[in-house]
C-alpha atoms as a PDB file:
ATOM      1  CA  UNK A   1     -71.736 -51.302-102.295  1.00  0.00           C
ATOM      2  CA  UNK A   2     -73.126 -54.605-102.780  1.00  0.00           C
ATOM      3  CA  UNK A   3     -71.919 -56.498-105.499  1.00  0.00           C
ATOM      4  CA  UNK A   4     -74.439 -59.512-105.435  1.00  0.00           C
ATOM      5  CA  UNK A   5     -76.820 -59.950-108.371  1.00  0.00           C
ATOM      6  CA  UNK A   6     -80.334 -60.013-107.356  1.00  0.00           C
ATOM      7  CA  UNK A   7     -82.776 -62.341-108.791  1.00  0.00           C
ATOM      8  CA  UNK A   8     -85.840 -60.971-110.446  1.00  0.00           C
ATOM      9  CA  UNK A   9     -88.997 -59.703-108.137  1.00  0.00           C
ATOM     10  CA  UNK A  10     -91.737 -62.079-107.955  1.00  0.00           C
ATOM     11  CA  UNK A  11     -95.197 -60.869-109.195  1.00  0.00           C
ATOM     12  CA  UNK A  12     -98.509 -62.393-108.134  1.00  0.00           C
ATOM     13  CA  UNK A  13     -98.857 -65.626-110.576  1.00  0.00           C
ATOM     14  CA  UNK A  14     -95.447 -66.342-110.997  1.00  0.00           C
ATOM     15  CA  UNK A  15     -94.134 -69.539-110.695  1.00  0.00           C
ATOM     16  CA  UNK A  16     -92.493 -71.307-108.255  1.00  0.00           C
ATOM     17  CA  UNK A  17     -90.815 -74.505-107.221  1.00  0.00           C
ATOM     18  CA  UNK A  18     -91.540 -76.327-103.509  1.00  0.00           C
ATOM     19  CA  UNK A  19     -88.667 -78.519-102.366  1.00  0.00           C
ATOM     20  CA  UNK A  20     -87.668 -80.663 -99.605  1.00  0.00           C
ATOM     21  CA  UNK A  21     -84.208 -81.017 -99.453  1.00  0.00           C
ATOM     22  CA  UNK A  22     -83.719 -81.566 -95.446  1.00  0.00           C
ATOM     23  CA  UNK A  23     -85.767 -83.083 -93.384  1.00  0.00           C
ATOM     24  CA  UNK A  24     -89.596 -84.142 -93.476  1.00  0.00           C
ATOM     25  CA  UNK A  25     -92.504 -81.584 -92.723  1.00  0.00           C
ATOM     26  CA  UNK A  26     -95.973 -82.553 -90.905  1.00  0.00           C
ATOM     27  CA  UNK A  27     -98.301 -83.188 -93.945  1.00  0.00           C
ATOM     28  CA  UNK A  28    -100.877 -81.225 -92.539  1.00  0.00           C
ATOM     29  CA  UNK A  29     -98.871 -78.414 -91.926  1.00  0.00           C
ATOM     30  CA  UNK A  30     -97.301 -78.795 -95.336  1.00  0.00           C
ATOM     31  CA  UNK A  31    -100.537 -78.483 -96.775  1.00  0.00           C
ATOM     32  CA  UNK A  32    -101.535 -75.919 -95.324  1.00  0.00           C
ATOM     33  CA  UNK A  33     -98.545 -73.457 -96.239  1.00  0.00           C
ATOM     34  CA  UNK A  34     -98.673 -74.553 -99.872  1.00  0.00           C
ATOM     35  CA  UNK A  35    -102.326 -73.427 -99.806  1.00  0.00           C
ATOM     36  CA  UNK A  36    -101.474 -70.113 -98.190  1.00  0.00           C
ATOM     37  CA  UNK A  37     -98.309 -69.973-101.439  1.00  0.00           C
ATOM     38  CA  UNK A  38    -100.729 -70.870-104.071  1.00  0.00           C
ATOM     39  CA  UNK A  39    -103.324 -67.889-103.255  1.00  0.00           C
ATOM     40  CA  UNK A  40    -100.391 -66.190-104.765  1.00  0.00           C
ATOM     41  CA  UNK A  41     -97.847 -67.875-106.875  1.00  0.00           C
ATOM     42  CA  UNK A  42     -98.314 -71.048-108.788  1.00  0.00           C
ATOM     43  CA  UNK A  43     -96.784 -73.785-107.680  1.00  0.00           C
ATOM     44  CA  UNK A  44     -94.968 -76.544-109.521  1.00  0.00           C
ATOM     45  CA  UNK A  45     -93.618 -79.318-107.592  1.00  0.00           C
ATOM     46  CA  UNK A  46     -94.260 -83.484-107.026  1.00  0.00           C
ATOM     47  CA  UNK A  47     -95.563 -86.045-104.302  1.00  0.00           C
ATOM     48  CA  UNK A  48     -91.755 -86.247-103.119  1.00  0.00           C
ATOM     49  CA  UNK A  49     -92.023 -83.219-100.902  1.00  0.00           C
ATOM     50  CA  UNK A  50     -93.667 -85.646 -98.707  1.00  0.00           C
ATOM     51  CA  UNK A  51     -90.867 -88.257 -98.756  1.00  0.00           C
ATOM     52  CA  UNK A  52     -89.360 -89.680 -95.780  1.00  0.00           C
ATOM     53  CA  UNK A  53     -86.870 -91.536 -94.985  1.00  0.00           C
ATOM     54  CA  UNK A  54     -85.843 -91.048 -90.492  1.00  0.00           C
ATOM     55  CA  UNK A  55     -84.683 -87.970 -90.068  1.00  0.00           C
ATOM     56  CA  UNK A  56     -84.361 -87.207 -93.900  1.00  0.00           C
ATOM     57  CA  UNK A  57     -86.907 -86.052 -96.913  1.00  0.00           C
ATOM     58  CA  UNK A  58     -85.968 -89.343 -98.759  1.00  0.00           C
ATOM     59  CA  UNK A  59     -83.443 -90.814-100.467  1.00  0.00           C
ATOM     60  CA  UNK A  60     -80.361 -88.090-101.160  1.00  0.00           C
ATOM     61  CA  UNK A  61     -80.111 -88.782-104.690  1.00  0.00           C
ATOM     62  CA  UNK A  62     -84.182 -88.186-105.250  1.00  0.00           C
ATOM     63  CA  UNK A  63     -83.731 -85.124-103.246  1.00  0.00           C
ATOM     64  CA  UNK A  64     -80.721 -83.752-105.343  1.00  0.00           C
ATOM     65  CA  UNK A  65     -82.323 -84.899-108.203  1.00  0.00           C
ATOM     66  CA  UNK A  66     -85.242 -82.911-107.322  1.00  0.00           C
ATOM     67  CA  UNK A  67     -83.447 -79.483-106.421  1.00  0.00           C
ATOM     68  CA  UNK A  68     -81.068 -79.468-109.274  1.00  0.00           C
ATOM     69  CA  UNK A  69     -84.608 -79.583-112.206  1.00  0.00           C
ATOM     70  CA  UNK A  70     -85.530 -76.920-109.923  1.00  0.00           C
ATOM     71  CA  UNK A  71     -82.471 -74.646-110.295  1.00  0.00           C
ATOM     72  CA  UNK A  72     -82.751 -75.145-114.050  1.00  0.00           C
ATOM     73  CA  UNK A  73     -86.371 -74.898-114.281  1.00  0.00           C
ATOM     74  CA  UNK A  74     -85.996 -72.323-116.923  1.00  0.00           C
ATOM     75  CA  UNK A  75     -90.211 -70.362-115.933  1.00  0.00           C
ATOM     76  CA  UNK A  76     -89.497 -70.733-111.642  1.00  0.00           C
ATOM     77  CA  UNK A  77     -88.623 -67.216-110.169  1.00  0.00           C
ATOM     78  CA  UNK A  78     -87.932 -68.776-106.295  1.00  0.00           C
ATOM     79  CA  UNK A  79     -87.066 -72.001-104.294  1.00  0.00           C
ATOM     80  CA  UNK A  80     -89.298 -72.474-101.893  1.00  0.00           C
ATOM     81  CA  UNK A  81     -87.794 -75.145 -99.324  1.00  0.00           C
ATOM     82  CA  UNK A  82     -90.356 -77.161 -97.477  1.00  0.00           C
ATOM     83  CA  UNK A  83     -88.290 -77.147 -93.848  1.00  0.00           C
ATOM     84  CA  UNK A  84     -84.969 -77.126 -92.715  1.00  0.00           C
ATOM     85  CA  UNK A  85     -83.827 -80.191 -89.642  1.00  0.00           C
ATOM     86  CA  UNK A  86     -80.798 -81.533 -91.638  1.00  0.00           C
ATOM     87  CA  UNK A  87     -79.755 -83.070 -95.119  1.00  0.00           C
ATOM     88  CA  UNK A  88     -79.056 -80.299 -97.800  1.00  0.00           C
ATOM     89  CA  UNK A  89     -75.106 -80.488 -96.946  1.00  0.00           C
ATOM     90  CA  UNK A  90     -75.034 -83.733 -98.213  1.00  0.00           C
ATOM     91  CA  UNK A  91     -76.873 -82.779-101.335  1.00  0.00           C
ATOM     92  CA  UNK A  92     -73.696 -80.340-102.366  1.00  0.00           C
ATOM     93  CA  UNK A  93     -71.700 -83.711-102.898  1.00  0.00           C
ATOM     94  CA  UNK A  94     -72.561 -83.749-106.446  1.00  0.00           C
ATOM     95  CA  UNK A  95     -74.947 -80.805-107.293  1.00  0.00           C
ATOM     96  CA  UNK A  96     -74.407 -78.302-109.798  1.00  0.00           C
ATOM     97  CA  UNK A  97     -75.148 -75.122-108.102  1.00  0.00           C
ATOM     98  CA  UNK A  98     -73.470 -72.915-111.181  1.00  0.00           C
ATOM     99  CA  UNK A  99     -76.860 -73.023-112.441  1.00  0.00           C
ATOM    100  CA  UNK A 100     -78.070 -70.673-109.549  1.00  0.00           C
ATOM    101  CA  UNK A 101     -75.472 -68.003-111.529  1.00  0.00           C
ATOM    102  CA  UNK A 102     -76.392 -68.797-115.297  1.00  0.00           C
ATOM    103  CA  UNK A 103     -80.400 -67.966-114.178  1.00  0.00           C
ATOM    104  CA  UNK A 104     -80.759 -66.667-111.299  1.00  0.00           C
ATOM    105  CA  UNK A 105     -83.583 -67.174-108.656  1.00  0.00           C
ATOM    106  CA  UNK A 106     -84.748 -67.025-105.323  1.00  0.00           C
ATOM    107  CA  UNK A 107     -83.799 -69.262-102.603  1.00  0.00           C
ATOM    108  CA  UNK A 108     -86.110 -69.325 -99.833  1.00  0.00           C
ATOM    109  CA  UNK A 109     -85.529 -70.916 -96.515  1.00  0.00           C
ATOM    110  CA  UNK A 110     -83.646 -70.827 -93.064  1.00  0.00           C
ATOM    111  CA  UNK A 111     -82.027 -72.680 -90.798  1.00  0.00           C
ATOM    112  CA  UNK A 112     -80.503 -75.967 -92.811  1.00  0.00           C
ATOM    113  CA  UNK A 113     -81.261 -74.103 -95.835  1.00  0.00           C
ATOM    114  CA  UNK A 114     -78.387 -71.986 -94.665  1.00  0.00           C
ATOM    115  CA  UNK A 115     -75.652 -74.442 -96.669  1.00  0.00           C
ATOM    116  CA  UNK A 116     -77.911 -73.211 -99.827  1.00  0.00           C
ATOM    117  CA  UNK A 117     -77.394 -69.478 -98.943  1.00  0.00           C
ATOM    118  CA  UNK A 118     -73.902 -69.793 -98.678  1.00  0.00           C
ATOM    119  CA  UNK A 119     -73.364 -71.773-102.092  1.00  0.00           C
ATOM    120  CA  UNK A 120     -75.233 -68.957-103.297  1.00  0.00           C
ATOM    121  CA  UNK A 121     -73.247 -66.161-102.102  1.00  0.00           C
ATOM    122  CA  UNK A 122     -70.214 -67.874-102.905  1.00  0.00           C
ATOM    123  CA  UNK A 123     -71.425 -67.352-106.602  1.00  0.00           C
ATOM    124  CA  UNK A 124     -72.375 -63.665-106.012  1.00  0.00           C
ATOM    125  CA  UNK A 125     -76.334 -63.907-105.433  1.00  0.00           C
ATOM    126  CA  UNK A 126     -78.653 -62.770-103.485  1.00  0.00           C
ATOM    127  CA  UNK A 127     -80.932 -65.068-101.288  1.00  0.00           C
ATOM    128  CA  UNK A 128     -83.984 -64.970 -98.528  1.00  0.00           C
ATOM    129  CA  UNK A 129     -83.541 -65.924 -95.034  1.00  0.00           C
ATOM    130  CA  UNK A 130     -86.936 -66.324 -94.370  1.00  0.00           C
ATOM    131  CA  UNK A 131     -89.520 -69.028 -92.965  1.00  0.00           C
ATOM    132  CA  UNK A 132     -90.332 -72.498 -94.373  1.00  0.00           C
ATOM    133  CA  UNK A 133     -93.675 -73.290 -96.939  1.00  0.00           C
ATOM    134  CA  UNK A 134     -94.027 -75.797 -93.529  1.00  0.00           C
ATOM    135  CA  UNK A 135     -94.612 -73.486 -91.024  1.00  0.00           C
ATOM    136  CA  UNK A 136     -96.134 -70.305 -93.670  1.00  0.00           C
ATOM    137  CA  UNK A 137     -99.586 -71.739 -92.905  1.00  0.00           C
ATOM    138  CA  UNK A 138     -99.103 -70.792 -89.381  1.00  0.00           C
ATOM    139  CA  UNK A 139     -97.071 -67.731 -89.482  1.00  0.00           C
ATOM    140  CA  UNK A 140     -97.613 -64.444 -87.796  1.00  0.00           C
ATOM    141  CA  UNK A 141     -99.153 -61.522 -90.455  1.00  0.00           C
ATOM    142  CA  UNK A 142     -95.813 -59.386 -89.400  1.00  0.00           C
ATOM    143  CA  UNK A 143     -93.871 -62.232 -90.975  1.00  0.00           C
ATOM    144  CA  UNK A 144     -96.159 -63.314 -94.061  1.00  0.00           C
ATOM    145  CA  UNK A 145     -95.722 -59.700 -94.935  1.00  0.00           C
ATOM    146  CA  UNK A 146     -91.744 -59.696 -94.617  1.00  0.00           C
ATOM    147  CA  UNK A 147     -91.772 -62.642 -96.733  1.00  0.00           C
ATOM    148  CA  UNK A 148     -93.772 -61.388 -99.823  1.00  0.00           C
ATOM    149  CA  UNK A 149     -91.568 -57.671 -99.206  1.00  0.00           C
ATOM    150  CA  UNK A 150     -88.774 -59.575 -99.569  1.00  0.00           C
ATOM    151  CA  UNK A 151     -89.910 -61.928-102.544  1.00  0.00           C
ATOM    152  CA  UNK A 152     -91.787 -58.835-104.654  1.00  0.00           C
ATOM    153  CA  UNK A 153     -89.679 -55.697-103.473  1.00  0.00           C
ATOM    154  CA  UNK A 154     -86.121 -56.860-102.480  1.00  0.00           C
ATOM    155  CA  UNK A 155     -85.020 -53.369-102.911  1.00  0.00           C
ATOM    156  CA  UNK A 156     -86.866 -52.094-100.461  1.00  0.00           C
ATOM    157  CA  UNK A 157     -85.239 -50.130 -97.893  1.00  0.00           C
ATOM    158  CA  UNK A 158     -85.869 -52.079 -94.065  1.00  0.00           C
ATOM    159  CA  UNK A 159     -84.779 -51.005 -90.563  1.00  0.00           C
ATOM    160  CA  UNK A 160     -83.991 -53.398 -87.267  1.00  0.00           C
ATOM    161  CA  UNK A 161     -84.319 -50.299 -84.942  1.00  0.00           C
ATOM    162  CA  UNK A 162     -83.831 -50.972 -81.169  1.00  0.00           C
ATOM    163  CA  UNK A 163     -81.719 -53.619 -80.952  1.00  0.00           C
ATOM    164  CA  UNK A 164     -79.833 -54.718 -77.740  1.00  0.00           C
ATOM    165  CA  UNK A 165     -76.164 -52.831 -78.389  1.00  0.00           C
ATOM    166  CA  UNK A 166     -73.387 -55.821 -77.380  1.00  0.00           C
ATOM    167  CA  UNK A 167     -70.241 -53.889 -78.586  1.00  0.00           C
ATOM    168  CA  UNK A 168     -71.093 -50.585 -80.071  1.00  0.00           C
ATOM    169  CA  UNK A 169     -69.604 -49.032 -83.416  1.00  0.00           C
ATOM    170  CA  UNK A 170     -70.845 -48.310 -86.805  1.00  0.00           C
ATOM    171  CA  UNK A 171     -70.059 -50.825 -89.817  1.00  0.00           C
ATOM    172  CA  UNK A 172     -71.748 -51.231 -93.281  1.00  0.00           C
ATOM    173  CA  UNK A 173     -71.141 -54.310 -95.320  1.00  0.00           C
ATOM    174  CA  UNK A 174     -73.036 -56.670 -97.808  1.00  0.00           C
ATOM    175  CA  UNK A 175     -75.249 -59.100 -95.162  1.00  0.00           C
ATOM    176  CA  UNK A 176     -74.478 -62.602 -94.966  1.00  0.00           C
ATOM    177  CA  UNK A 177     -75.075 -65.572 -92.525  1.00  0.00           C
ATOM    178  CA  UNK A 178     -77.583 -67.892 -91.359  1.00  0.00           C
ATOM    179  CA  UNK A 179     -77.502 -71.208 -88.759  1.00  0.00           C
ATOM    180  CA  UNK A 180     -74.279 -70.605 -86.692  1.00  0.00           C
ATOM    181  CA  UNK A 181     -74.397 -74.397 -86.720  1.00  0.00           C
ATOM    182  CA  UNK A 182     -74.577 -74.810 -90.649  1.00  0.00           C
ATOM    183  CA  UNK A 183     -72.401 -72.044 -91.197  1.00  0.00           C
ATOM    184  CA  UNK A 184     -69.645 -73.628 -89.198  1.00  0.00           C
ATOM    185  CA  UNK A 185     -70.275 -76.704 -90.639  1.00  0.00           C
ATOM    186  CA  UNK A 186     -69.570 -75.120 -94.232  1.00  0.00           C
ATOM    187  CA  UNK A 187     -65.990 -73.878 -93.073  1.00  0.00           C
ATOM    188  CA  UNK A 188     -65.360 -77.236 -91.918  1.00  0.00           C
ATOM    189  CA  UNK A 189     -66.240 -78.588 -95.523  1.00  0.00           C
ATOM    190  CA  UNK A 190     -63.901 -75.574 -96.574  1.00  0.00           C
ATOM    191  CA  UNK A 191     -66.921 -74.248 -98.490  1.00  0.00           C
ATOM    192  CA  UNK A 192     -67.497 -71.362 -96.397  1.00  0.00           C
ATOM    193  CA  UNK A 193     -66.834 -68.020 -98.350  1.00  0.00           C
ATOM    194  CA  UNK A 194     -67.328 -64.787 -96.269  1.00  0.00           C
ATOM    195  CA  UNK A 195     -67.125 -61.707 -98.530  1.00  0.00           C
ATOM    196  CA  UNK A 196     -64.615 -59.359 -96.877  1.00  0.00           C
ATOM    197  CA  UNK A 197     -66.168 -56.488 -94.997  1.00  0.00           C
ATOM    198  CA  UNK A 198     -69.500 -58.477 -94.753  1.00  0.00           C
ATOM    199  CA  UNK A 199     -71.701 -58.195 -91.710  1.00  0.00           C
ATOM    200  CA  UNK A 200     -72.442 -61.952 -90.290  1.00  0.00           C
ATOM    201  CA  UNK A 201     -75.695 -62.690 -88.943  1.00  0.00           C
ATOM    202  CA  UNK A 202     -76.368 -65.177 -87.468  1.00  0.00           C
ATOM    203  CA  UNK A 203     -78.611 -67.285 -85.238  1.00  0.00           C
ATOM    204  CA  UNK A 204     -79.214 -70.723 -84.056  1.00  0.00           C
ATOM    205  CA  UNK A 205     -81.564 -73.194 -81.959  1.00  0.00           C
ATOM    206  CA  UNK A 206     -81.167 -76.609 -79.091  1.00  0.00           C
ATOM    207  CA  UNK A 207     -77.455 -75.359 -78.237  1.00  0.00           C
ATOM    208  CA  UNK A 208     -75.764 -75.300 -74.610  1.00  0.00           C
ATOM    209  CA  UNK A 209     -74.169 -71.417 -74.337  1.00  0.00           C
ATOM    210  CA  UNK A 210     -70.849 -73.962 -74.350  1.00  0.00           C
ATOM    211  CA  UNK A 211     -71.583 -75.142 -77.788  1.00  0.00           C
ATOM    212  CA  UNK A 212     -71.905 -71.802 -79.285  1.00  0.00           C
ATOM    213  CA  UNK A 213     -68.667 -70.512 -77.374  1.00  0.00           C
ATOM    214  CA  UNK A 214     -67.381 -73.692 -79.487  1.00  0.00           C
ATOM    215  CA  UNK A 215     -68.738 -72.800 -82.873  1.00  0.00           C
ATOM    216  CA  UNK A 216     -67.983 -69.149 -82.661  1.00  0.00           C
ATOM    217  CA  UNK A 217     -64.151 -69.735 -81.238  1.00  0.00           C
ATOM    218  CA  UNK A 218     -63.614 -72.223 -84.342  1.00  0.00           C
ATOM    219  CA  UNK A 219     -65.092 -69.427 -86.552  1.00  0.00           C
ATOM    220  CA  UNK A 220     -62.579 -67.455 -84.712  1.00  0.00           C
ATOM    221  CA  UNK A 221     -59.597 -69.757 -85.126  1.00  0.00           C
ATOM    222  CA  UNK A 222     -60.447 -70.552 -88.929  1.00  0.00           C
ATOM    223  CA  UNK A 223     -60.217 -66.774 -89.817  1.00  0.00           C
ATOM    224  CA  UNK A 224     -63.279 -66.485 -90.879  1.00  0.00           C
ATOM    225  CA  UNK A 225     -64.514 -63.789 -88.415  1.00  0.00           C
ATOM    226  CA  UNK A 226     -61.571 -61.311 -89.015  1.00  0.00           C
ATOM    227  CA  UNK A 227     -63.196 -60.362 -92.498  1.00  0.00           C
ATOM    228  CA  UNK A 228     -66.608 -59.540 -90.931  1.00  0.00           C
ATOM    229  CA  UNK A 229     -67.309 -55.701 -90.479  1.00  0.00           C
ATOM    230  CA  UNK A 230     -70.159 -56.180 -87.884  1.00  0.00           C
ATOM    231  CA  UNK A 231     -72.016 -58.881 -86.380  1.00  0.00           C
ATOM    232  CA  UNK A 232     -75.589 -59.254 -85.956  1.00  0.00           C
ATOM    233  CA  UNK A 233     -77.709 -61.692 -83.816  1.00  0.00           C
ATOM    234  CA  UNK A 234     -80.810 -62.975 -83.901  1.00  0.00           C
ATOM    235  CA  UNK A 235     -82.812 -65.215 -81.968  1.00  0.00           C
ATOM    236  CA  UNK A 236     -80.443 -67.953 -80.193  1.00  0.00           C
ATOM    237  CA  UNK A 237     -84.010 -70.063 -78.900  1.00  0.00           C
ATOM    238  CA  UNK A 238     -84.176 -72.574 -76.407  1.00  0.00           C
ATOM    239  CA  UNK A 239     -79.945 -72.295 -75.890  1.00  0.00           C
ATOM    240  CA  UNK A 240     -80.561 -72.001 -71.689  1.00  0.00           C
ATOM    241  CA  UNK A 241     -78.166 -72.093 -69.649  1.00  0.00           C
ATOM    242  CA  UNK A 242     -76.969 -74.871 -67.928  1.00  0.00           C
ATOM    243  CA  UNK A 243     -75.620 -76.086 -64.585  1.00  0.00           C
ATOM    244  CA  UNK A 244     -72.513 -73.398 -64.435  1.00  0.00           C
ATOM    245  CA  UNK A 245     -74.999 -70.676 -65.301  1.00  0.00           C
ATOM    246  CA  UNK A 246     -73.638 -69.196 -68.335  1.00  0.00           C
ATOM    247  CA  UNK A 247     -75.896 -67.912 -70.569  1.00  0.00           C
ATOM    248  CA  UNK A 248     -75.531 -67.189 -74.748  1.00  0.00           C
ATOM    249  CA  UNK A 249     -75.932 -63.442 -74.102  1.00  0.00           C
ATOM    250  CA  UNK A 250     -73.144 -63.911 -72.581  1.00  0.00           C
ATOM    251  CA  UNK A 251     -71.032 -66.093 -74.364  1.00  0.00           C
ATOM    252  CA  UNK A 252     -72.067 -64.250 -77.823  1.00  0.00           C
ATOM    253  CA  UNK A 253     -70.387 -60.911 -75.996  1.00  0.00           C
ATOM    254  CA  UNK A 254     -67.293 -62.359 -74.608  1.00  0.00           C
ATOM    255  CA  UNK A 255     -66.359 -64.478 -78.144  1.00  0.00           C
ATOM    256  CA  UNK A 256     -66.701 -61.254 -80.375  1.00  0.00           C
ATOM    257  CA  UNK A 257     -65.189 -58.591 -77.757  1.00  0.00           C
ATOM    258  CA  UNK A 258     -61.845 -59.441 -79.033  1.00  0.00           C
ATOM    259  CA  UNK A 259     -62.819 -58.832 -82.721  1.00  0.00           C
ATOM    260  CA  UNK A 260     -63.139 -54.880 -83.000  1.00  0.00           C
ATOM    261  CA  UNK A 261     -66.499 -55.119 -84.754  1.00  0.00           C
ATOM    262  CA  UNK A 262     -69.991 -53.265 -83.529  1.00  0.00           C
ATOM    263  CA  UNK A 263     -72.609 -56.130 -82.682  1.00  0.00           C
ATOM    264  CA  UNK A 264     -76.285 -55.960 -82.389  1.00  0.00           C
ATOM    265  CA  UNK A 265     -78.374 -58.744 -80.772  1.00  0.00           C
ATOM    266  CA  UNK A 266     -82.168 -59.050 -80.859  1.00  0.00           C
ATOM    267  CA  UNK A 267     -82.852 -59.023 -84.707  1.00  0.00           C
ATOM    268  CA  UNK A 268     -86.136 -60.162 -85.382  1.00  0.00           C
ATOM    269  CA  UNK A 269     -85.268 -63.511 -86.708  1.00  0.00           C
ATOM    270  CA  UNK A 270     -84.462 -67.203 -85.755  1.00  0.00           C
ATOM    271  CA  UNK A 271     -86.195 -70.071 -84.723  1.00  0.00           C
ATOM    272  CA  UNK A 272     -88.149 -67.916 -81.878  1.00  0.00           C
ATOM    273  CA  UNK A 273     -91.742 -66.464 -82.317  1.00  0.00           C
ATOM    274  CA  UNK A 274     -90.655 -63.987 -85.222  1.00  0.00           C
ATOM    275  CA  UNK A 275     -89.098 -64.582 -87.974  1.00  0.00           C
ATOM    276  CA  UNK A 276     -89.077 -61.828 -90.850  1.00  0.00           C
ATOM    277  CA  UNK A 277     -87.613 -62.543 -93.857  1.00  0.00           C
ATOM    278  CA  UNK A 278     -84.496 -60.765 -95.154  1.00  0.00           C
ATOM    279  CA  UNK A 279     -82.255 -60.490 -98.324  1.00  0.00           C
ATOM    280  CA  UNK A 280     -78.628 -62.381 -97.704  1.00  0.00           C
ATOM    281  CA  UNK A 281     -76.461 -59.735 -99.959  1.00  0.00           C
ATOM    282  CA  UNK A 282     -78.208 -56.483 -99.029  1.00  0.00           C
ATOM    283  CA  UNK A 283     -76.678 -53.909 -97.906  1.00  0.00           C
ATOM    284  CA  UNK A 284     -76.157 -53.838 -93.997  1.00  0.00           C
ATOM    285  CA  UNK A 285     -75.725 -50.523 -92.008  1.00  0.00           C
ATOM    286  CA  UNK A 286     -75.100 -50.854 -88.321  1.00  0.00           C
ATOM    287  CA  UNK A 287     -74.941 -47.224 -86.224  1.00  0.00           C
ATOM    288  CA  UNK A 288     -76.182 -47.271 -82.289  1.00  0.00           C
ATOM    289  CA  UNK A 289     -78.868 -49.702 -81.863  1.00  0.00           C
ATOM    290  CA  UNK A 290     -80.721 -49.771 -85.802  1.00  0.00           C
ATOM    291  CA  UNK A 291     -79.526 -52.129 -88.692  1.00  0.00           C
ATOM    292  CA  UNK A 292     -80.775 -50.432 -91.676  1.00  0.00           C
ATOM    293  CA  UNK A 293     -80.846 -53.385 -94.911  1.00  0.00           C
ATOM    294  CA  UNK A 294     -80.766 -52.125 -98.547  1.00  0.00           C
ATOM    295  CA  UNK A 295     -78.937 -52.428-101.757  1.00  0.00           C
ATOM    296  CA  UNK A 296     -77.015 -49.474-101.870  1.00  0.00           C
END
């Protein structure tokens, strides 16, 4: 059913290419996640990962400059991004993403790295919603494991099995999504391609319950949401409440009730404590409270 192209599987001692196309990263906690990648894969990258410039990794021609050798780096099997915060949007200005189509390869990140994912599903491939080299030092076992399954067997079949049921119904579609945030602000660039019939996840972090009732109504109004099949949702983390009590539980159920569509909320990944990595173009099945993800 899904018609995305898959990059090659990563073997131990491939190569890969670190990048820091949003924001700065801690050095020390930089460090220590390109240690934990290089036990594995080599690495081929450059001092600029460590570039800053406020709230940006440098200079956004250095940056672009340094993403687009990596996407035609003829040897590098994956994109490793360094963090997310903010900054790759205004790398797509200029870049030449078609090279993501003549070879592909992995794109590895979450969060900002979610205007990456959707460039390349726009192109038909595949991609991994997964954690940041920045915080892989740290990461839980659980999700260091999800993220080499994803990287070395992306055709593996995996399950999302007791998930909170928000509107209940079955759907199956090709899995797409990301940052609500980045995703809306793709449609508003008018760069946001949904496949028809996918299933949207998404999830998101720092948002009042009134800002996600605005991102998912302008989803809503833009038409973007009446070509989604099924909706799953992952962690929305530190989104609280605020004085008039309404919580994103809440608001995520009453903004999709009028769309028809089965959604599933609790997916084990986000910004909160887990985050498992996951192929963007797999195949999603949603049926009671399970998401089952594989290519077929």
């Amino acid at each position: 059913m899904s018609a995305f192209v898959l990059p090659p599987a990563l073997c131990p001692g491939d190569l890969v290419r670190v990048v820091a196309p949003s924001s700065p990263v801690p050095e020390a906690e930089l460090w220590r996640g390109l240690a934990w990648v290089r036990d594995r894969y080599r690495i081929r990258t450059t001092r600029r990962i460590f570039a800053r410039g406020g709230y940006l990794a440098g200079a956004d021609a250095e940056r672009a400059l340094e993403l687009g050798r990596a996407l035609a780096d003829p040897e590098s099997k994956a994109i490793l991004v360094v963090r997310g915060g903010y900054g790759a949007m205004r790398l797509l200005v200029d870049l030449d993403t078609t090279a993501l189509a003549r070879r592909p390869q992995w794109i590895v990140g979450f969060s900002d790295v979610t205007a990456l994912h959707a460039e390349a599903w726009a192109q038909g491939i595949a991609s991994i919603h997964g954690p940041h080299v920045g915080v892989l030092g740290g990461a839980s076992a659980s999700d260091r494991a999800a993220w080499l399954a994803a990287l070395e067997r992306p055709l593996a079949t995996r399950e999302w099995r007791g998930l909170t049921v928000v509107h209940a119904g079955e759907a199956k579609g090709p899995l797409v999504g990301g940052n609500l945030t980045l995703l809306v602000s793709m449609a508003a660039s008018g760069r946001l391609v949904l496949p028809e019939g996918a299933v949207l996840a998404i999830e998101d972090t720092n948002e009042r319950p009134y800002r996600v009732d605005r991102m998912l109504t302008a989803l809503r109004l833009g038409g973007h949401l009446r070509r989604v099949a099924g909706v799953v949702v992952g962690t929305f983390d530190r989104c609280e409440a605020g004085p008039d009590g309404v919580g994103v539980e809440e608001v995520i159920a009453e903004r999709t009730a009028g769309l028809g569509v089965p959604v599933l909320a609790g997916a084990p990944f986000g910004h909160g404590k887990v985050n498992q990595a996951f192929v963007l173009g797999s195949v999603a099945t949603m049926k009671r409270s399970s998401v089952i993800l594989s290519m077929k």
